[in-house]
N, C-alpha and C. Protein backbone atom coordinates (compact mmCIF):
# COMPACT_ATOMS: atom_id res chain seq x y z
N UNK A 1 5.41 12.09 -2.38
CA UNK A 1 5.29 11.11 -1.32
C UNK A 1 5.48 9.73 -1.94
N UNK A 2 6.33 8.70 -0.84
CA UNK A 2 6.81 7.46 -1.45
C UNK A 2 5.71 6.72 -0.84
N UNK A 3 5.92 5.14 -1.15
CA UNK A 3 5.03 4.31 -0.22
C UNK A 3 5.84 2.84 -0.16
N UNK A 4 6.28 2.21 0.90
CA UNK A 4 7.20 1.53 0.92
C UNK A 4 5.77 0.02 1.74
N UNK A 5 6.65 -1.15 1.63
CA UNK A 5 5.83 -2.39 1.92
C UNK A 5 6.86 -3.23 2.74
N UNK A 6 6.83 -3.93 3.91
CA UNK A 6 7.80 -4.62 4.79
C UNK A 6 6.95 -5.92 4.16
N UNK A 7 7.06 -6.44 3.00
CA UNK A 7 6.10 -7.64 2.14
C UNK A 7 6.61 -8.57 3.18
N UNK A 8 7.76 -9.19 3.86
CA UNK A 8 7.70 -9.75 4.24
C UNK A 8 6.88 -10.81 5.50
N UNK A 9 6.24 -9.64 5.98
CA UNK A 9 5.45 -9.60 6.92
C UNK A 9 3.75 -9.28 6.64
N UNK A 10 3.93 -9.48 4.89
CA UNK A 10 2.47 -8.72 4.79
C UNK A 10 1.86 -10.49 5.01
N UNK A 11 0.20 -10.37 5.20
CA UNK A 11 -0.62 -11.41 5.63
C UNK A 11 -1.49 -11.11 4.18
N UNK A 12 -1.35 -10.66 3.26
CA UNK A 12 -2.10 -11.29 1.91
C UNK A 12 -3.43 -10.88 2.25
N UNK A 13 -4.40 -9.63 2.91
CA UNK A 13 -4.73 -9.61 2.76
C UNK A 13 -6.60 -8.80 2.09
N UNK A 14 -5.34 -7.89 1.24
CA UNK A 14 -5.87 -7.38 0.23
C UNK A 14 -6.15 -5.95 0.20
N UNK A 15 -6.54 -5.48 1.70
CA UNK A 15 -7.24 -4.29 2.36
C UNK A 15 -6.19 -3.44 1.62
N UNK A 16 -4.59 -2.41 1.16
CA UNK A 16 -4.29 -1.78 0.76
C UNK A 16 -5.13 -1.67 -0.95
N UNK A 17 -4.99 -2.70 -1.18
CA UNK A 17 -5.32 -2.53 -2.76
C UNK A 17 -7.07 -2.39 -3.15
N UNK A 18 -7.88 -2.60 -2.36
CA UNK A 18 -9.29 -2.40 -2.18
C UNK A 18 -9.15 -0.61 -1.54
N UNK A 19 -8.11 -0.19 -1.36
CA UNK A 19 -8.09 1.23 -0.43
C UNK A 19 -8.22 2.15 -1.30
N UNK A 20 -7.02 1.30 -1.89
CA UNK A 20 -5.94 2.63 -3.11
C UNK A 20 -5.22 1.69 -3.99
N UNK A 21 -6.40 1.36 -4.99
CA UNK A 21 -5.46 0.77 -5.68
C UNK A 21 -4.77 0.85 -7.25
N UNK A 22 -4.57 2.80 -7.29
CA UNK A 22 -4.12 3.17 -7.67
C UNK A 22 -2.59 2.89 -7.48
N UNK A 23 -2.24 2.75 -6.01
CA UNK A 23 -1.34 2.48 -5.26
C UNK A 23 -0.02 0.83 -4.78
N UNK A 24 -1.64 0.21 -4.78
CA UNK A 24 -1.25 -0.92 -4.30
C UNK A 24 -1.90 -2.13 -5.27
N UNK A 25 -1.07 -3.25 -5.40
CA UNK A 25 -1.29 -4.12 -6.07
C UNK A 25 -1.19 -5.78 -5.45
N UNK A 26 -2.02 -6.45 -5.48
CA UNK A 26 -1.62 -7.84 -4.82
C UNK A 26 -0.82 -8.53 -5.78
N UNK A 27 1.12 -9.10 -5.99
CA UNK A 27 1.47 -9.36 -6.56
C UNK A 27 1.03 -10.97 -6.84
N UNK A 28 1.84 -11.63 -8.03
CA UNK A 28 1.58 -12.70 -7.99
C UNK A 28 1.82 -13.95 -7.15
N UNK A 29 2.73 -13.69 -6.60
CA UNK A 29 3.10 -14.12 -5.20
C UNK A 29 2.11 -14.15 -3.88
N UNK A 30 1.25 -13.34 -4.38
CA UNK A 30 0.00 -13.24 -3.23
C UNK A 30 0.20 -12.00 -1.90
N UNK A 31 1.43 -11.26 -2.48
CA UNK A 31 1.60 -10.44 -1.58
C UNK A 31 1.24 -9.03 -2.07
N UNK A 32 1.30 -7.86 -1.56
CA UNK A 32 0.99 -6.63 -1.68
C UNK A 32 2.21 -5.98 -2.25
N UNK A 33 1.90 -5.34 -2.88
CA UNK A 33 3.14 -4.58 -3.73
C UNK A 33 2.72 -3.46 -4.13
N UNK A 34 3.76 -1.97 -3.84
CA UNK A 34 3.62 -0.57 -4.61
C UNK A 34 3.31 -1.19 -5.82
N UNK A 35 2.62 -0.27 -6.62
CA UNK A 35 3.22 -0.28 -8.31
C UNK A 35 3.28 1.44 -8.77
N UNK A 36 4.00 2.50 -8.05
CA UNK A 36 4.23 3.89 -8.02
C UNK A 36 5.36 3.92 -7.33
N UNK A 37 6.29 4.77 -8.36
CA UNK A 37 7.72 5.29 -7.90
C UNK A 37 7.22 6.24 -6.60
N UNK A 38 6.13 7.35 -7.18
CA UNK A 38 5.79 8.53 -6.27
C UNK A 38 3.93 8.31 -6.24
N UNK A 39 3.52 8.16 -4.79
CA UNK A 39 1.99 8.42 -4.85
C UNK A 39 1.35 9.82 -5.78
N UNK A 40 0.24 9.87 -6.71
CA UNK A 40 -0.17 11.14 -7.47
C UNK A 40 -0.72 11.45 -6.21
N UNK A 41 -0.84 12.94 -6.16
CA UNK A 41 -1.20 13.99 -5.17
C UNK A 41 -3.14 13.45 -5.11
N UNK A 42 -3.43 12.79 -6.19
CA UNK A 42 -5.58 13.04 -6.43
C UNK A 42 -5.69 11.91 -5.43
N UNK A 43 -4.41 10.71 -4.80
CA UNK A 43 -5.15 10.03 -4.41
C UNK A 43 -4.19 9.59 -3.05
N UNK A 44 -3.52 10.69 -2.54
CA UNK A 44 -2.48 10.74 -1.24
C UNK A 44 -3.35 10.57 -0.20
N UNK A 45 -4.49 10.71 0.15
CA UNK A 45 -5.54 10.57 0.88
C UNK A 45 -5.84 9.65 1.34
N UNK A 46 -6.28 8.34 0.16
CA UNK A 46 -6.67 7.07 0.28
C UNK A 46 -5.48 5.99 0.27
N UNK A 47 -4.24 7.00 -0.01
CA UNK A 47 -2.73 5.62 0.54
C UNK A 47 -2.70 6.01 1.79
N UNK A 48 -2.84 7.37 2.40
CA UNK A 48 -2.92 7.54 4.11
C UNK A 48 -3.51 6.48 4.77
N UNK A 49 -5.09 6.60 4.14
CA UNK A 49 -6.22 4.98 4.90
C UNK A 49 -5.61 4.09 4.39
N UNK A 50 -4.91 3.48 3.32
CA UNK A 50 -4.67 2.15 3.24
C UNK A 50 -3.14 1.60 4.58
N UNK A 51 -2.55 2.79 4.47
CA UNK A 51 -1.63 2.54 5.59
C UNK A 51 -2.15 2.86 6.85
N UNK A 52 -2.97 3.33 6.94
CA UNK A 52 -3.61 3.27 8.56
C UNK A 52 -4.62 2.16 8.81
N UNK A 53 -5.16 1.26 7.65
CA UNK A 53 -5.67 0.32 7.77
C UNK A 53 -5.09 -0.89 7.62
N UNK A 54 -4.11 -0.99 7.60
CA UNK A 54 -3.10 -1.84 7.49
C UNK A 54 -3.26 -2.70 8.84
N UNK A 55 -3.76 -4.38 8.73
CA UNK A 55 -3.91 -4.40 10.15
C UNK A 55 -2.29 -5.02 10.62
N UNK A 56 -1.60 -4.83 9.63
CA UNK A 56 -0.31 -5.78 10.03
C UNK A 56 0.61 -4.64 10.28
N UNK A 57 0.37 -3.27 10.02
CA UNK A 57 0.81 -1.95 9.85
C UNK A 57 2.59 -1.84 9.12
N UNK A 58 2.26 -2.50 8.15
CA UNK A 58 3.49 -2.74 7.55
C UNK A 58 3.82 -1.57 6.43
N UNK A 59 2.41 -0.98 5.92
CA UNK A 59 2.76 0.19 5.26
C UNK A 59 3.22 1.41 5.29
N UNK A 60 4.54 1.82 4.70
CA UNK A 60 5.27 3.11 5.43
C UNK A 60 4.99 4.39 4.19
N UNK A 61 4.97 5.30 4.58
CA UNK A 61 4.65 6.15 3.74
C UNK A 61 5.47 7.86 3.86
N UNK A 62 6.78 7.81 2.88
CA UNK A 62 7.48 9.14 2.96
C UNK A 62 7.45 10.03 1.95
N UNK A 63 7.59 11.40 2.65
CA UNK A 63 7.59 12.53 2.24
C UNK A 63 9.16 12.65 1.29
């Protein structure tokens, strides 16, 4: 499973990387950024909630 970011539209604020932030990283730019080619299977769970908590719902997440 991939995990993709529409950054353009992200609002900075923070909720992916407090989720899973195995997953997600606030870049230096102040925006949200993957840092995983492929989500690990121990923590596919908590990138599900970080993209369903997404209040800007910008996080996409493929199989």
């Amino acid at each position: 499973m991939k995990a993709f970011i529409d950054r353009e539209d992200c609002i900075a604020c923070g909720l992916c990387e407090q989720t899973c932030p195995e997953v997600f990283q606030m870049a230096e730019d102040g925006l949200a950024k993957v840092i995983v080619d492929k989500i690990p299977a121990s923590v596919i769970d908590m990138a599900e909630a970080a993209a369903e908590s997404c209040p800007t719902s910008i996080i996409h997440l493929e199989k």
